[in-house]
C-alpha atoms as a PDB file:
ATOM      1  CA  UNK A   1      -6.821   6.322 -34.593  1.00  0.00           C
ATOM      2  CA  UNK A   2     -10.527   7.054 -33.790  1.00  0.00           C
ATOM      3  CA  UNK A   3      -9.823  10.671 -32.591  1.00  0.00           C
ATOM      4  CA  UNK A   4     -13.707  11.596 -31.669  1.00  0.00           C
ATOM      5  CA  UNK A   5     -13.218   8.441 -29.606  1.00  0.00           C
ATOM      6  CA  UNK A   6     -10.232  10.085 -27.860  1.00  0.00           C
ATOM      7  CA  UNK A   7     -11.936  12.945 -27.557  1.00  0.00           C
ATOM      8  CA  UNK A   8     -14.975  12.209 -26.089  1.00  0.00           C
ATOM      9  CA  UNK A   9     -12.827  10.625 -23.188  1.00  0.00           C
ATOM     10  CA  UNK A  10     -11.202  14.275 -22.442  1.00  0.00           C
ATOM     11  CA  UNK A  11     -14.330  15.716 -20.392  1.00  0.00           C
ATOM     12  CA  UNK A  12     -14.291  12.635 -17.894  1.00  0.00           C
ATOM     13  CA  UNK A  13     -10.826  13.373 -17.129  1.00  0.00           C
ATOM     14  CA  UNK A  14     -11.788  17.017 -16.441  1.00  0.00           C
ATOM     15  CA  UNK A  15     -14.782  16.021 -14.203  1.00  0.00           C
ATOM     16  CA  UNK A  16     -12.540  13.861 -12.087  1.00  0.00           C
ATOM     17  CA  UNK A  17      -9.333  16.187 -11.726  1.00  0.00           C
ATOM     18  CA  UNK A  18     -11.759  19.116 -10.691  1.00  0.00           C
ATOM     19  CA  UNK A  19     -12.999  17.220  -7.717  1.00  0.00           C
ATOM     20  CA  UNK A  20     -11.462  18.665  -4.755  1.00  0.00           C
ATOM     21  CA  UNK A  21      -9.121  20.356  -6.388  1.00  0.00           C
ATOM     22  CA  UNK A  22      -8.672  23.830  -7.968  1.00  0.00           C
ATOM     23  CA  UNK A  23      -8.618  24.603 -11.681  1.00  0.00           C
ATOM     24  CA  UNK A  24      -7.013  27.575 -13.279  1.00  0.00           C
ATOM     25  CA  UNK A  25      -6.706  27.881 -17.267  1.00  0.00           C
ATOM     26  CA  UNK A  26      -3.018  28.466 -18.568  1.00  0.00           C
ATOM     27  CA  UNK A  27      -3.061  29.026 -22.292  1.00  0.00           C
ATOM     28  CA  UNK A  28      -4.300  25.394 -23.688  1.00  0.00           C
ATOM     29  CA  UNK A  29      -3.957  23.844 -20.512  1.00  0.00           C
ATOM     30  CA  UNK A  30      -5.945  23.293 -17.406  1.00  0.00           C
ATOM     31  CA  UNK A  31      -3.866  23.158 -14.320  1.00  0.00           C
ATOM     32  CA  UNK A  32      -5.577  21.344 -11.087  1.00  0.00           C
ATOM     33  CA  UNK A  33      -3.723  21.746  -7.853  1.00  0.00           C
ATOM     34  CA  UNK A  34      -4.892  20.044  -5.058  1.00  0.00           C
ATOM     35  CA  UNK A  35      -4.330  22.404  -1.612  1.00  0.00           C
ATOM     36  CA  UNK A  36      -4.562  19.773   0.687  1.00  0.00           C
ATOM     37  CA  UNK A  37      -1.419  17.476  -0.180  1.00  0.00           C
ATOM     38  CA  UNK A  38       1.594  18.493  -2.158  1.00  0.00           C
ATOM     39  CA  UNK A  39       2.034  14.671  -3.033  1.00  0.00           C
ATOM     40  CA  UNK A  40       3.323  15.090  -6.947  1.00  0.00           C
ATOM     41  CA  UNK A  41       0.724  12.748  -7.892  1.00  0.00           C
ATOM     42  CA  UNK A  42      -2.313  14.889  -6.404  1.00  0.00           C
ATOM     43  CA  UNK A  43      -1.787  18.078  -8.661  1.00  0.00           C
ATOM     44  CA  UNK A  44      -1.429  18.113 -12.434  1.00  0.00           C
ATOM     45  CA  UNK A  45      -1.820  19.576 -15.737  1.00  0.00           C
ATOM     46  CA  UNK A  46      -3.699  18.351 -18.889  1.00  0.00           C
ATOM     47  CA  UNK A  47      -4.024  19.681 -22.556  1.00  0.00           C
ATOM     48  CA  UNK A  48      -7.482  20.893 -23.151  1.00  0.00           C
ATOM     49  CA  UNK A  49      -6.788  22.621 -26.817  1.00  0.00           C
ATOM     50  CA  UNK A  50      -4.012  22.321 -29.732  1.00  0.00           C
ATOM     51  CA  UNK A  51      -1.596  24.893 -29.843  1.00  0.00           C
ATOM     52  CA  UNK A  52       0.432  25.578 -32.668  1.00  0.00           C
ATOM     53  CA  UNK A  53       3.735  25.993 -30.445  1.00  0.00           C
ATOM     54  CA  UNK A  54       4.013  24.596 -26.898  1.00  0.00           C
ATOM     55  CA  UNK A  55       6.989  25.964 -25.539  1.00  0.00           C
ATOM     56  CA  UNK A  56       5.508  29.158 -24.671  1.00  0.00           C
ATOM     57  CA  UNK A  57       2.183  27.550 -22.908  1.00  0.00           C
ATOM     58  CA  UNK A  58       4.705  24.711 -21.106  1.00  0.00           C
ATOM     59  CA  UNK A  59       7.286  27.922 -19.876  1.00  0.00           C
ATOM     60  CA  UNK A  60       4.020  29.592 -18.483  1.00  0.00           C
ATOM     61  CA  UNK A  61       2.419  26.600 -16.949  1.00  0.00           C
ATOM     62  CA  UNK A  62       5.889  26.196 -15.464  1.00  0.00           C
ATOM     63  CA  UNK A  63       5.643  29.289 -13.490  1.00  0.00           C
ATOM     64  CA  UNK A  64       1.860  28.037 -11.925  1.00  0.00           C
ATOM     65  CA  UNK A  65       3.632  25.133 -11.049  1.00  0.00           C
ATOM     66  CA  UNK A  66       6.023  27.158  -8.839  1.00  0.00           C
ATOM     67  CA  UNK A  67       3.490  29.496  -7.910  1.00  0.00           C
ATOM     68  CA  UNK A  68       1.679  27.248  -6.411  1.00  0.00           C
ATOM     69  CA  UNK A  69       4.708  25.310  -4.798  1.00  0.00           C
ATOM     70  CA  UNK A  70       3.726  22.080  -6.481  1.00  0.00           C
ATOM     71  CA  UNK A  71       5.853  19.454  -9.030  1.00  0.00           C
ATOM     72  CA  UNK A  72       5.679  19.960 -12.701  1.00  0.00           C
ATOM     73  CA  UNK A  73       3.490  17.306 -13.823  1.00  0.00           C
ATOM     74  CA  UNK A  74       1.392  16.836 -17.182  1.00  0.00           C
ATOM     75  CA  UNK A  75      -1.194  14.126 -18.052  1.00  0.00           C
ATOM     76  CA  UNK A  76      -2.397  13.716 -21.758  1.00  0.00           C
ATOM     77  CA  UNK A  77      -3.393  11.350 -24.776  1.00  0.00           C
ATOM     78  CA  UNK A  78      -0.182  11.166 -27.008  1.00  0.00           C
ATOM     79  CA  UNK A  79      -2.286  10.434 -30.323  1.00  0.00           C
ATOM     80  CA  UNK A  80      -4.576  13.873 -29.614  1.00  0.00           C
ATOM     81  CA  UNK A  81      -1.564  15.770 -29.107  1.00  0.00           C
ATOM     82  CA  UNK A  82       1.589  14.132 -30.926  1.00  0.00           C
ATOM     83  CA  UNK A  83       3.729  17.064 -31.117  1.00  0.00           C
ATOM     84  CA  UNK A  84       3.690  17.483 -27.142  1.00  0.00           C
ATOM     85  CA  UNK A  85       5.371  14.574 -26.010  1.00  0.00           C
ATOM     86  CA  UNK A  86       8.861  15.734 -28.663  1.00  0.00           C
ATOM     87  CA  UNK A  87       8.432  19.360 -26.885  1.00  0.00           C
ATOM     88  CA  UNK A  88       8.588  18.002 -23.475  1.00  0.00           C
ATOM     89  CA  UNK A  89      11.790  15.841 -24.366  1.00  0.00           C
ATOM     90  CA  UNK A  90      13.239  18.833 -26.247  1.00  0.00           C
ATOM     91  CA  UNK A  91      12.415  21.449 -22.727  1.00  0.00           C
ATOM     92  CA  UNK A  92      14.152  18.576 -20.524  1.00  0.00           C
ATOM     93  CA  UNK A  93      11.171  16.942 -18.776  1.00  0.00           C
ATOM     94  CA  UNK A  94      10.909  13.688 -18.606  1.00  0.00           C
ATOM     95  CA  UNK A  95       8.157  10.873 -19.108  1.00  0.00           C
ATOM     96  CA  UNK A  96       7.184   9.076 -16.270  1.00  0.00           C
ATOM     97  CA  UNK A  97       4.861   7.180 -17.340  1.00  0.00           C
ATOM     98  CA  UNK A  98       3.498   5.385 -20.891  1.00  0.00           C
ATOM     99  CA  UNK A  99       0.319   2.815 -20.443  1.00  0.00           C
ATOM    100  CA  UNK A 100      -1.770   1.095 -23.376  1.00  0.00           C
ATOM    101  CA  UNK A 101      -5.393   3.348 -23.233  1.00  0.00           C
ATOM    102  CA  UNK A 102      -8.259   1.450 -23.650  1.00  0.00           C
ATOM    103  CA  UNK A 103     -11.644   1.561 -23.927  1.00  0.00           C
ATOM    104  CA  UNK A 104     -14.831  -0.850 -23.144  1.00  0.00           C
ATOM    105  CA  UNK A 105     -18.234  -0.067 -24.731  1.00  0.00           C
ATOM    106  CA  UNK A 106     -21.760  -1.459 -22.985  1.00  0.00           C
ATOM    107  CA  UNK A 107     -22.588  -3.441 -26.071  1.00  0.00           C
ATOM    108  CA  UNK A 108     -18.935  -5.810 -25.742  1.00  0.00           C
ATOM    109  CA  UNK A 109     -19.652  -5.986 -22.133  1.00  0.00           C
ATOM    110  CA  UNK A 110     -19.826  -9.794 -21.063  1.00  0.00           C
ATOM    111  CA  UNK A 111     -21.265 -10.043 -17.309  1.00  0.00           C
ATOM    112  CA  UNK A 112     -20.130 -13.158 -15.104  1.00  0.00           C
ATOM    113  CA  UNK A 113     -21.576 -14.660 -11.955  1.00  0.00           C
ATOM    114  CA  UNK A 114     -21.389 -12.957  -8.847  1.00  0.00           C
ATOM    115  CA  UNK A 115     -17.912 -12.130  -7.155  1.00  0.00           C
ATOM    116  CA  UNK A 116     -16.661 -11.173  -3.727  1.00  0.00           C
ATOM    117  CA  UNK A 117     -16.686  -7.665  -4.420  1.00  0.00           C
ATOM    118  CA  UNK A 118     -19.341  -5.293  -3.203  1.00  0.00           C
ATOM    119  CA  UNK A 119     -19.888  -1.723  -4.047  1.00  0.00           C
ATOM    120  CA  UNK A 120     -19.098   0.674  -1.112  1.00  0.00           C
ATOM    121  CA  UNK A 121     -21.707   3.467   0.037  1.00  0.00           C
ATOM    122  CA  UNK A 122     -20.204   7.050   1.473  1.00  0.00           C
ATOM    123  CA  UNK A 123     -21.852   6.126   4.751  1.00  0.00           C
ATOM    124  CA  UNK A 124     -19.741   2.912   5.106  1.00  0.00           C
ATOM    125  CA  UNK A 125     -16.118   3.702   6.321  1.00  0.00           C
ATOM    126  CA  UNK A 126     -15.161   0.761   7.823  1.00  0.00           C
ATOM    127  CA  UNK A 127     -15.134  -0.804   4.223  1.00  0.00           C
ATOM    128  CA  UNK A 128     -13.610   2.963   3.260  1.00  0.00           C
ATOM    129  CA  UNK A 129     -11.009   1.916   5.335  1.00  0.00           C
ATOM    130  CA  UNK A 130     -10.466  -1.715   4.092  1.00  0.00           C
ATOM    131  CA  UNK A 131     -10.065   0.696   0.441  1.00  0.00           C
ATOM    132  CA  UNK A 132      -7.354   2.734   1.969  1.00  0.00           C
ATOM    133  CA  UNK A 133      -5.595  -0.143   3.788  1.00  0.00           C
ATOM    134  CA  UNK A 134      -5.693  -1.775  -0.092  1.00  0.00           C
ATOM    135  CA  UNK A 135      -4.925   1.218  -1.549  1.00  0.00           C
ATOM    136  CA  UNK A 136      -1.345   1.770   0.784  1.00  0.00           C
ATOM    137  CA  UNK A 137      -0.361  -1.540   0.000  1.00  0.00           C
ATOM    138  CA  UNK A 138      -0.914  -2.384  -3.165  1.00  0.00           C
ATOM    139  CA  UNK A 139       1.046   0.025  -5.380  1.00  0.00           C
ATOM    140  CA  UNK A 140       4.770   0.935  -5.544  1.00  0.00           C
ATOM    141  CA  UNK A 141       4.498   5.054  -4.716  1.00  0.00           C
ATOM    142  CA  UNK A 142       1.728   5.103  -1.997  1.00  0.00           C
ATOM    143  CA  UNK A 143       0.177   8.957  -1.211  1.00  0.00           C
ATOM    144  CA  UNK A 144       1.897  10.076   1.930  1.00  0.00           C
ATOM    145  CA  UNK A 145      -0.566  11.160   4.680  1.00  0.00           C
ATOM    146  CA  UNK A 146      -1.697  14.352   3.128  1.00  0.00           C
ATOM    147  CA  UNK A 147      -1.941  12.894  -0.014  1.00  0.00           C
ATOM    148  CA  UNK A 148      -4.079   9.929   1.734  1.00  0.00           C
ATOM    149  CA  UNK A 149      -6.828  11.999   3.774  1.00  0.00           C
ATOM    150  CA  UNK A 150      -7.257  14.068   0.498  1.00  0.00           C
ATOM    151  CA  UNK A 151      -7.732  10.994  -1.576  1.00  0.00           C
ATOM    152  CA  UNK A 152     -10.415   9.604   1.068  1.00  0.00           C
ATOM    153  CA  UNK A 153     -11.589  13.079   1.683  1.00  0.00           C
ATOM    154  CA  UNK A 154     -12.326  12.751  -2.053  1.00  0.00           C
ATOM    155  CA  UNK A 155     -13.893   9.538  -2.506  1.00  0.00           C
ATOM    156  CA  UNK A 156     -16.501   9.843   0.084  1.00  0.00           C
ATOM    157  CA  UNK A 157     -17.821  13.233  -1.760  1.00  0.00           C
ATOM    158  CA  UNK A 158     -17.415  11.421  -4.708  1.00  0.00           C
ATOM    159  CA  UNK A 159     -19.437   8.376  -3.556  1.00  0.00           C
ATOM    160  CA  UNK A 160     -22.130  10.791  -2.012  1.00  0.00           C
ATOM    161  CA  UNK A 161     -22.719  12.636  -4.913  1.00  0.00           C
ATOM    162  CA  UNK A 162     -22.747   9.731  -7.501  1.00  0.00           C
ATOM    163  CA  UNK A 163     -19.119  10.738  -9.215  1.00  0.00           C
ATOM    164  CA  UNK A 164     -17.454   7.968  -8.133  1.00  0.00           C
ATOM    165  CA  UNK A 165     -17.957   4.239  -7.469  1.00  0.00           C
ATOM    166  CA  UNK A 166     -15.810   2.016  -5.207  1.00  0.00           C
ATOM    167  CA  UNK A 167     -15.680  -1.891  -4.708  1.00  0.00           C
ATOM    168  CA  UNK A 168     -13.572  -3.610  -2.070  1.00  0.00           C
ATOM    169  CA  UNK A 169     -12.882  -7.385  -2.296  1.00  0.00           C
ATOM    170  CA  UNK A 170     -12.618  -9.382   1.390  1.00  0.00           C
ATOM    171  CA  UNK A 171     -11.354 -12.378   1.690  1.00  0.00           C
ATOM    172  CA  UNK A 172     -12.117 -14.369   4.755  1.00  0.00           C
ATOM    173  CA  UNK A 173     -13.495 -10.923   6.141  1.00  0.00           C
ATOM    174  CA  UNK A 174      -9.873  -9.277   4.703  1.00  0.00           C
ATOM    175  CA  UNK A 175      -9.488  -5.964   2.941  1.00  0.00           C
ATOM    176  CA  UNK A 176      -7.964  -7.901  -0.369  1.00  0.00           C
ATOM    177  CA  UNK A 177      -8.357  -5.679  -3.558  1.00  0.00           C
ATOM    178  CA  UNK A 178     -10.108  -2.687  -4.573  1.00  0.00           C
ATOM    179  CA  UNK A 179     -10.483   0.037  -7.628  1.00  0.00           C
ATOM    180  CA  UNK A 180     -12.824   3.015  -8.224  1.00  0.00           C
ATOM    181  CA  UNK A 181     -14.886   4.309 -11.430  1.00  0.00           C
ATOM    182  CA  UNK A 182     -14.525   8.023 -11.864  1.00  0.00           C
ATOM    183  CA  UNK A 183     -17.963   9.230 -13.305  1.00  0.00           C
ATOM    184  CA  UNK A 184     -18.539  12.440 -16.036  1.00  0.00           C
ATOM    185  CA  UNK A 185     -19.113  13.461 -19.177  1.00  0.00           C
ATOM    186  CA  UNK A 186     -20.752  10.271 -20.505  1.00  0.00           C
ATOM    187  CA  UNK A 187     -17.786   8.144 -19.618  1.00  0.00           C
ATOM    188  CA  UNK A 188     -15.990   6.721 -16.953  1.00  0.00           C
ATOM    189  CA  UNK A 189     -12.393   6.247 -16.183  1.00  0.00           C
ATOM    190  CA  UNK A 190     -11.994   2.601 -13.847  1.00  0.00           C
ATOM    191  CA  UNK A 191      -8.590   3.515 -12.133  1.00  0.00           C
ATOM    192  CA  UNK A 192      -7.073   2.722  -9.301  1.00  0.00           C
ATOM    193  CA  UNK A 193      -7.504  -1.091  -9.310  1.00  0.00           C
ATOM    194  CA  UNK A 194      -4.953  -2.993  -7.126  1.00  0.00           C
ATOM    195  CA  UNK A 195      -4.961  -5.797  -4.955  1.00  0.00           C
ATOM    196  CA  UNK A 196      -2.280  -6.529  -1.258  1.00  0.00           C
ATOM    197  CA  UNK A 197       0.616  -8.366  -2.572  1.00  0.00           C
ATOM    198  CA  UNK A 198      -0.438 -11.514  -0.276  1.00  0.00           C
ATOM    199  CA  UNK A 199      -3.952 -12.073  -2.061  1.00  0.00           C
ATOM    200  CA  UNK A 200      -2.288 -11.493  -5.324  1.00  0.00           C
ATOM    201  CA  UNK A 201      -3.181 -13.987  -8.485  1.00  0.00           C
ATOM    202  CA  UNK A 202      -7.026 -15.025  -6.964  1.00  0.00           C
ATOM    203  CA  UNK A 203      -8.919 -13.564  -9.455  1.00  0.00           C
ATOM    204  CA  UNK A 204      -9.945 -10.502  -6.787  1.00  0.00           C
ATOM    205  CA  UNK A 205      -8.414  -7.568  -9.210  1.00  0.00           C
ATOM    206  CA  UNK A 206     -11.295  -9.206 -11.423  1.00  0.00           C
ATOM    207  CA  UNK A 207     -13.777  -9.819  -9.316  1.00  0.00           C
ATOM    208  CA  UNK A 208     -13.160  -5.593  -8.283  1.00  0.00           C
ATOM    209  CA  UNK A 209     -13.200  -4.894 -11.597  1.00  0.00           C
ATOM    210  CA  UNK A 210     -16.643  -6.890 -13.167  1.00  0.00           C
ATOM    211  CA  UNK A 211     -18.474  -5.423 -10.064  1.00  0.00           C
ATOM    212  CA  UNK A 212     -18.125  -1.520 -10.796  1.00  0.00           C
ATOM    213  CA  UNK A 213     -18.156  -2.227 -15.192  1.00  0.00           C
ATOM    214  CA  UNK A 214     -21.684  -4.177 -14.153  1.00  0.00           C
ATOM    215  CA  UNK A 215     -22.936  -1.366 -11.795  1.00  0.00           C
ATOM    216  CA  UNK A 216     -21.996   1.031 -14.328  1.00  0.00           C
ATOM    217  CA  UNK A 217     -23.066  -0.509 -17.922  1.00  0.00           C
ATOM    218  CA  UNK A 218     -26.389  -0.416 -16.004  1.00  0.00           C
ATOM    219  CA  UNK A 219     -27.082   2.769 -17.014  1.00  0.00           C
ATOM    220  CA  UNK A 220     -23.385   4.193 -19.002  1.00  0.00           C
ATOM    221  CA  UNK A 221     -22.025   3.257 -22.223  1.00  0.00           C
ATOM    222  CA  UNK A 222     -18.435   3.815 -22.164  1.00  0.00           C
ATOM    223  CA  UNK A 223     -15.422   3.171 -19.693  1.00  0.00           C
ATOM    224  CA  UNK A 224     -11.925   3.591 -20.206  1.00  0.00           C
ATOM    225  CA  UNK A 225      -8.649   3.048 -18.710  1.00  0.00           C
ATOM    226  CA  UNK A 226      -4.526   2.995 -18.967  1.00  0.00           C
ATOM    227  CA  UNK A 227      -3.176   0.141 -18.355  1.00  0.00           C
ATOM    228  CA  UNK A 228      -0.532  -0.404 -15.537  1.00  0.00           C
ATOM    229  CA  UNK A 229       2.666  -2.766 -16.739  1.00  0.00           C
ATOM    230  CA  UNK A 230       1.251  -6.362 -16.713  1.00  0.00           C
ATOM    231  CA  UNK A 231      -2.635  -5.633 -16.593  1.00  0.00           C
ATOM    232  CA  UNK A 232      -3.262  -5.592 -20.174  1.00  0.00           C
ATOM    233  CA  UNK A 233      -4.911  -9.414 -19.909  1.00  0.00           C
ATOM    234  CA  UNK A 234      -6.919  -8.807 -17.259  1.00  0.00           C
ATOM    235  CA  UNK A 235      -8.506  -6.019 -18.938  1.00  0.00           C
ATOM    236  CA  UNK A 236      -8.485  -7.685 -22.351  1.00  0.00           C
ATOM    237  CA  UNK A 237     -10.608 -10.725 -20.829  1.00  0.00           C
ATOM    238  CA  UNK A 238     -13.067  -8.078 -19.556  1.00  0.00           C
ATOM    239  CA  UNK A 239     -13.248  -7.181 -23.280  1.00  0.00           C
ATOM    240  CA  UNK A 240     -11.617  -4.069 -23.219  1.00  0.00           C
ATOM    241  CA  UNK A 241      -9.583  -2.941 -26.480  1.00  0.00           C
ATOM    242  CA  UNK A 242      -6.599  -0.755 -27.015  1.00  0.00           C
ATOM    243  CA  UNK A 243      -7.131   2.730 -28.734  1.00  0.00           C
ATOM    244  CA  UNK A 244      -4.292   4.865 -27.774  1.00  0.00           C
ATOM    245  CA  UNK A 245      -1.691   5.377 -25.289  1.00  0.00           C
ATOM    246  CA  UNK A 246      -1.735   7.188 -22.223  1.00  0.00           C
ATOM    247  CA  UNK A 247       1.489   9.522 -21.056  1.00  0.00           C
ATOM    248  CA  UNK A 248       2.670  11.398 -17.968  1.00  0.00           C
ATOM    249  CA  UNK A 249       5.735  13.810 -17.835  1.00  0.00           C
ATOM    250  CA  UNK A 250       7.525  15.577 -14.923  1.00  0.00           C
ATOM    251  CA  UNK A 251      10.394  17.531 -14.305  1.00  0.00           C
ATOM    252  CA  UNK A 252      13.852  15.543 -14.432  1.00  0.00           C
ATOM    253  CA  UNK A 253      15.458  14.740 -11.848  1.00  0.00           C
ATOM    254  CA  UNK A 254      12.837  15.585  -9.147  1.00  0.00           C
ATOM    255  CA  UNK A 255      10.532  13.666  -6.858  1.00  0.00           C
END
């Protein structure tokens, strides 16, 4: 494990869970709670130091997490942290999620021809819209209305002020697939990516995917990811490479 590599990934996720949400330090974690949806997926914890026992900082974060009437939920690089994940188990939460994280540098970068993907601008929001009508359809847990005007709410200050990028595919003038870069530190994350099950296996989750890593190796050096079940090829062909894993725990038995 390259753990500088791991670490240098941890301010980008900081930069991007700040944005339009707010932040409050609890022992070695940050805790971001967004306070215009309580959609579980919209507020969230992540480790931002060791500590040498966790069950005190995870009973206290706890107790934000009901203070602030929002779902226990923790994001967090397993091979940084590797006695977190058997504290969480032993405290009965739960792990909701475990994805492949990996990483593409500039330099292993391969550009193609042109796609059917454009870059959005902040301005543009009928192709913000053709995003969010992608966005609802092409995942399993979609944000529930709050959780959607807070995510928009967020990309178009993101797109204004350079933080994030956003490409929509069309096909035959149809919102088909889209995905976003989230911009800081010196990295970005490319999350998001997803395409409406009818346009499904036409190379547009590609096409998404080689517009924003060409926009941003313009300039940037590094962008990572975690993989969603079944995407690993996709992002292998682009040339990206496993490094770590990727987990998410909640509290069990709630939504």
């Amino acid at each position: 494990m390259n753990r500088a590599l791991l670490q240098r990934l941890v301010p980008n996720t900081l930069a991007a869970a700040t944005e339009g949400r707010q932040r409050a330090d609890i022992g070695p974690f940050a805790l971001f709670v967004s306070e215009a949806s309580d959609d579980p997926i919209q507020s969230f914890a992540v480790p931002v130091a060791p500590a040498p026992d966790w069950r005190p900082a995870l009973a206290e974060l706890q107790q934000a997490f009901d203070a602030a009437g929002r779902r226990f939920r923790i994001e967090f690089f397993r091979e940084l942290h590797p006695a977190l994940s058997p504290t969480l188990y032993a405290m009965g939460y739960e792990r909701e999620m475990e994805a492949p994280l990996m990483i593409l540098h500039r330099d292993a970068w391969r550009p193609a021809p042109d796609g059917p993907a454009r870059l959005l601008a902040a301005a543009d929001e009928a192709a913000i819209d053709g995003l969010m009508l992608v966005q609802r359809e092409a995942f399993d847990q979609p944000l529930d209305a709050a959780g959607e005007a807070d995510f928009r709410a967020r990309l178009r200050q993101g797109l204004a002020r350079g933080s994030r990028r956003a490409a929509l595919a069309r096909l035959d003038g149809t919102p088909a697939a889209s995905g976003l870069l989230l911009i800081g530190g010196d990295t970005a994350e490319l999350a998001a990516v997803g395409t409406r099950p009818a346009f499904r296996r036409l190379g547009l989750a590609e096409a998404v995917c080689r517009r924003l890593l060409a926009a941003y190796f313009d300039g940037g050096d590094l962008v990572w990811l975690s993989a969603a079940a079944g995407a690993e090829p996709l992002y292998a062909k682009l040339g990206f490479r496993p490094v770590g894993t990727q987990l998410n725990f909640g509290n069990a038995g709630t939504k």
